[in-house]
Protein backbone atom coordinates (compact mmCIF):
# COMPACT_ATOMS: atom_id res chain seq x y z
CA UNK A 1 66.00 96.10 159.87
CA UNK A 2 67.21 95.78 156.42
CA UNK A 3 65.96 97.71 153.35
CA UNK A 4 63.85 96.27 150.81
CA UNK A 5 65.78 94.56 147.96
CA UNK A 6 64.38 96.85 144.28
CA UNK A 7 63.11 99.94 143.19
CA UNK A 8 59.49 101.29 144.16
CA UNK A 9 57.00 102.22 141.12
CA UNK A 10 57.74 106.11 142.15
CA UNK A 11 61.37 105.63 141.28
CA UNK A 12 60.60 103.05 138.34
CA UNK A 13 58.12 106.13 136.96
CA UNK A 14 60.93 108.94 137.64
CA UNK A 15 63.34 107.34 135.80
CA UNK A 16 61.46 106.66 132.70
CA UNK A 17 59.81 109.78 132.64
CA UNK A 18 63.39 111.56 132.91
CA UNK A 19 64.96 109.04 130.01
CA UNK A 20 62.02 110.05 127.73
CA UNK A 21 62.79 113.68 128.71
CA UNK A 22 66.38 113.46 127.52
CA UNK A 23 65.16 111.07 124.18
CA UNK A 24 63.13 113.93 123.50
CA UNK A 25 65.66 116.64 123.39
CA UNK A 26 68.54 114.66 121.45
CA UNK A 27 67.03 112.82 118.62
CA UNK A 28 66.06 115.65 116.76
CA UNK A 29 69.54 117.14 117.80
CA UNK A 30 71.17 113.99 116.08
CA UNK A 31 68.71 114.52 113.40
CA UNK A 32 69.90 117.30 112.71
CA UNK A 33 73.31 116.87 113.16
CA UNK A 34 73.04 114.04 110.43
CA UNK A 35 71.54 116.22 108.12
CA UNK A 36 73.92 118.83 108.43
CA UNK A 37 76.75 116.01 107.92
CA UNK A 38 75.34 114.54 104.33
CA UNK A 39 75.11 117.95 103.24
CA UNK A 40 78.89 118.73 103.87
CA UNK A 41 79.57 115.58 102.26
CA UNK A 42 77.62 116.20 99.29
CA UNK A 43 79.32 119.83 98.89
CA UNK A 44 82.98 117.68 99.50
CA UNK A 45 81.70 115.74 96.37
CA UNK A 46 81.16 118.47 94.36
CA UNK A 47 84.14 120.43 95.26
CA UNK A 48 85.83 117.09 94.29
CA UNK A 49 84.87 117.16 91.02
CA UNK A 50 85.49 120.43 90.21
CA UNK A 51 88.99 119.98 91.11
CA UNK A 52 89.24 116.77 89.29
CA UNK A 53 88.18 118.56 86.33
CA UNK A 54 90.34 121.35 86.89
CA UNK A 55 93.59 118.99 87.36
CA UNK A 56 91.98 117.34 83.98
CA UNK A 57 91.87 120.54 82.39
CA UNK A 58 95.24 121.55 83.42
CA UNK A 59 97.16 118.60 83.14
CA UNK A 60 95.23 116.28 80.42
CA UNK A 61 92.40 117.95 78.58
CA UNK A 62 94.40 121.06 77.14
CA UNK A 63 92.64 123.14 78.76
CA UNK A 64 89.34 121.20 78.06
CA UNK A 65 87.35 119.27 80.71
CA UNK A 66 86.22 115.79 80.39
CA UNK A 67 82.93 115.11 79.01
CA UNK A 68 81.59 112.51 81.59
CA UNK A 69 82.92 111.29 84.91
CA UNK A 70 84.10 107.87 83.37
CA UNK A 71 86.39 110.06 81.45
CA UNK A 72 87.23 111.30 84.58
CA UNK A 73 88.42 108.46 86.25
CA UNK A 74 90.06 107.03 83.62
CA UNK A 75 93.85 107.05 83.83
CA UNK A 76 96.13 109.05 81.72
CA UNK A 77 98.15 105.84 81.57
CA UNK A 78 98.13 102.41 82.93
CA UNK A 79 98.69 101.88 86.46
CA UNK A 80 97.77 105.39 87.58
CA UNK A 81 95.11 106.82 89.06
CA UNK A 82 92.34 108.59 87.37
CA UNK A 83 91.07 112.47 88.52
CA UNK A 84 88.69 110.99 90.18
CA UNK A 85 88.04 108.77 93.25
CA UNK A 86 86.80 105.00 92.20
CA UNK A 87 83.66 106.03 94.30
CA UNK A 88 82.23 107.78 91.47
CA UNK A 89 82.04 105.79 88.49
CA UNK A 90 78.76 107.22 86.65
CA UNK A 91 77.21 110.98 85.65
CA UNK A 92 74.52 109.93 87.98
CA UNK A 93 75.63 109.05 91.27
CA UNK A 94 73.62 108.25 94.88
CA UNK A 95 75.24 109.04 97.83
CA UNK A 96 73.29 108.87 101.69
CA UNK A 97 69.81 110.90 100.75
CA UNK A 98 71.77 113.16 97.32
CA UNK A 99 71.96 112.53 93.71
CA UNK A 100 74.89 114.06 91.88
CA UNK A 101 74.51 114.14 88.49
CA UNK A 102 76.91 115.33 85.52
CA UNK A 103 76.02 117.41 82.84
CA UNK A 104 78.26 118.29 80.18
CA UNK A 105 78.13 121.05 77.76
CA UNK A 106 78.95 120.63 73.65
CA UNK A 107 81.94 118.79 72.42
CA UNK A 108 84.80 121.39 70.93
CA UNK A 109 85.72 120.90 67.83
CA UNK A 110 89.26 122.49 68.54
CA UNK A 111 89.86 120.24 71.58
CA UNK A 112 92.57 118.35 71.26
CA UNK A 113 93.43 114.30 71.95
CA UNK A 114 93.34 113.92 76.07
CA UNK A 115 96.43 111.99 77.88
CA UNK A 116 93.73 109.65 78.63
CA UNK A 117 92.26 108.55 75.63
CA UNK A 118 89.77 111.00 74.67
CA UNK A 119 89.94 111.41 70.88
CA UNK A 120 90.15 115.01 69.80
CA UNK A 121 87.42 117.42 69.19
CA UNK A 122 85.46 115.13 72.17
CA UNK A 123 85.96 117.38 75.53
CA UNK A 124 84.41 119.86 76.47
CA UNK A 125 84.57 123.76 77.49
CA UNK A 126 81.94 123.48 80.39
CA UNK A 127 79.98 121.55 82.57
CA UNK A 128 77.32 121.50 85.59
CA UNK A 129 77.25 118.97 88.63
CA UNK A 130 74.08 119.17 90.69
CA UNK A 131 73.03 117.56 93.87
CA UNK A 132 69.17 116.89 94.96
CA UNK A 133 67.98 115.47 97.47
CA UNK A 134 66.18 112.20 96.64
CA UNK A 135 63.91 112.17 99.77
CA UNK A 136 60.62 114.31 99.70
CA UNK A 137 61.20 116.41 96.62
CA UNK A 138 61.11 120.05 96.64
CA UNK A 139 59.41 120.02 99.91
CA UNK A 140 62.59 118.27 101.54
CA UNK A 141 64.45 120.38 104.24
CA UNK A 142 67.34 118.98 102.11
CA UNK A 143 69.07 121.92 99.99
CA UNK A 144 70.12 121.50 96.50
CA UNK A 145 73.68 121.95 95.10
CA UNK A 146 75.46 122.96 92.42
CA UNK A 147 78.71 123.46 90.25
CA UNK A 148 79.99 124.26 87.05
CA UNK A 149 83.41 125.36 85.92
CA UNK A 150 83.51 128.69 87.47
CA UNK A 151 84.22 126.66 90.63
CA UNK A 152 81.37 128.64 92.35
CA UNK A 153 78.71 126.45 94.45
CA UNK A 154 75.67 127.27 94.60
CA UNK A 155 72.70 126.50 97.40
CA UNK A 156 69.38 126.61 96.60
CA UNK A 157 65.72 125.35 98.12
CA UNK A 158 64.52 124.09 94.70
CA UNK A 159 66.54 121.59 91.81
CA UNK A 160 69.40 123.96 90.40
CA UNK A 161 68.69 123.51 86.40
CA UNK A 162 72.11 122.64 84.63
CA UNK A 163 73.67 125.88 84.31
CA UNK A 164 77.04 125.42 81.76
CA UNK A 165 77.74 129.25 82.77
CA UNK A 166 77.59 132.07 85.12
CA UNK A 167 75.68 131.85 88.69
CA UNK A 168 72.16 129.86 88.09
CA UNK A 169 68.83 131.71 88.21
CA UNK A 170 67.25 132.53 92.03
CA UNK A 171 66.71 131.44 94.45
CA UNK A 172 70.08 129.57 93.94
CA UNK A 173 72.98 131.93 95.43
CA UNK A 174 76.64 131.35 96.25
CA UNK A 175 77.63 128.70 99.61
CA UNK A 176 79.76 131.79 101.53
């Protein structure tokens, strides 16, 4: 005698509950996972421009930064590339669930004319980037970013106010 052709209902039942067993366990694993992967994108972002304006600084600004990040990816002459990757073409910038946004501090009067362009007495001698989460405000399990020219970033559960210098207020403390 053959066997029957199929699957019973017991075995049907078994294997779904054991598929919504294992569902269970890694979604919030690949949640998580996610998360944890837009946040060490958004902190590459920031370290990215704090280098740009370093390199800007350094090479450009006489030891000035640039006011805004179009001044940042502007070219210090035609057919180069700017500081900055062509991804980020605005102080306010969206990228997965994080804002960054660019804040610079007062003009200098004593800064010179930039390789770029940037007409004397127009850069400037500090500025903040942030990054907030723009899902769920402060009551996100996102964590909020930020860096000015000390290089320093900073983590904190609430919006890190622009800070132009020194290590923002608590509870914002240092990424280790």
């Amino acid at each position: 005698m053959a066997p029957p052709d199929g699957f019973t209902l017991v075995e049907m039942t078994l294997v779904t509950a054991l598929l919504g067993i294992v569902s269970a366990v890694a979604i919030p694993l690949m949640g998580r996972a996610q998360h944890a992967a837009m946040e060490a994108s958004t902190i590459g972002s920031l370290r990215a421009i704090h280098g740009a304006q370093v390199t800007y600084a350094e090479t450009c600004g006489g030891s000035y930064y640039a006011p805004s990040i179009v001044w940042l990816a502007r070219p210090p002459r035609p057919g180069q590339a700017g500081f900055i990757s062509p991804e980020f073409t605005a102080n306010t910038t969206d990228r997965y669930v994080y804002r960054i946004r660019f804040s610079s501090g007062p003009t200098a009067a004593t800064a010179p004319a930039t390789c770029n362009g940037l007409r004397s007495g127009r850069a400037v001698p500090s500025y903040f980037v942030g990054a907030d989460s723009i899902q769920g405000g402060n009551r996100s399990p996102y964590r909020h970013f930020g860096v000015n020219a000390s290089g320093a970033i900073y983590e904190s559960t609430r919006r890190i106010g622009v800070t132009l210098t020194g290590p923002p207020p608590p509870p914002a403390r240092p990424i280790r």
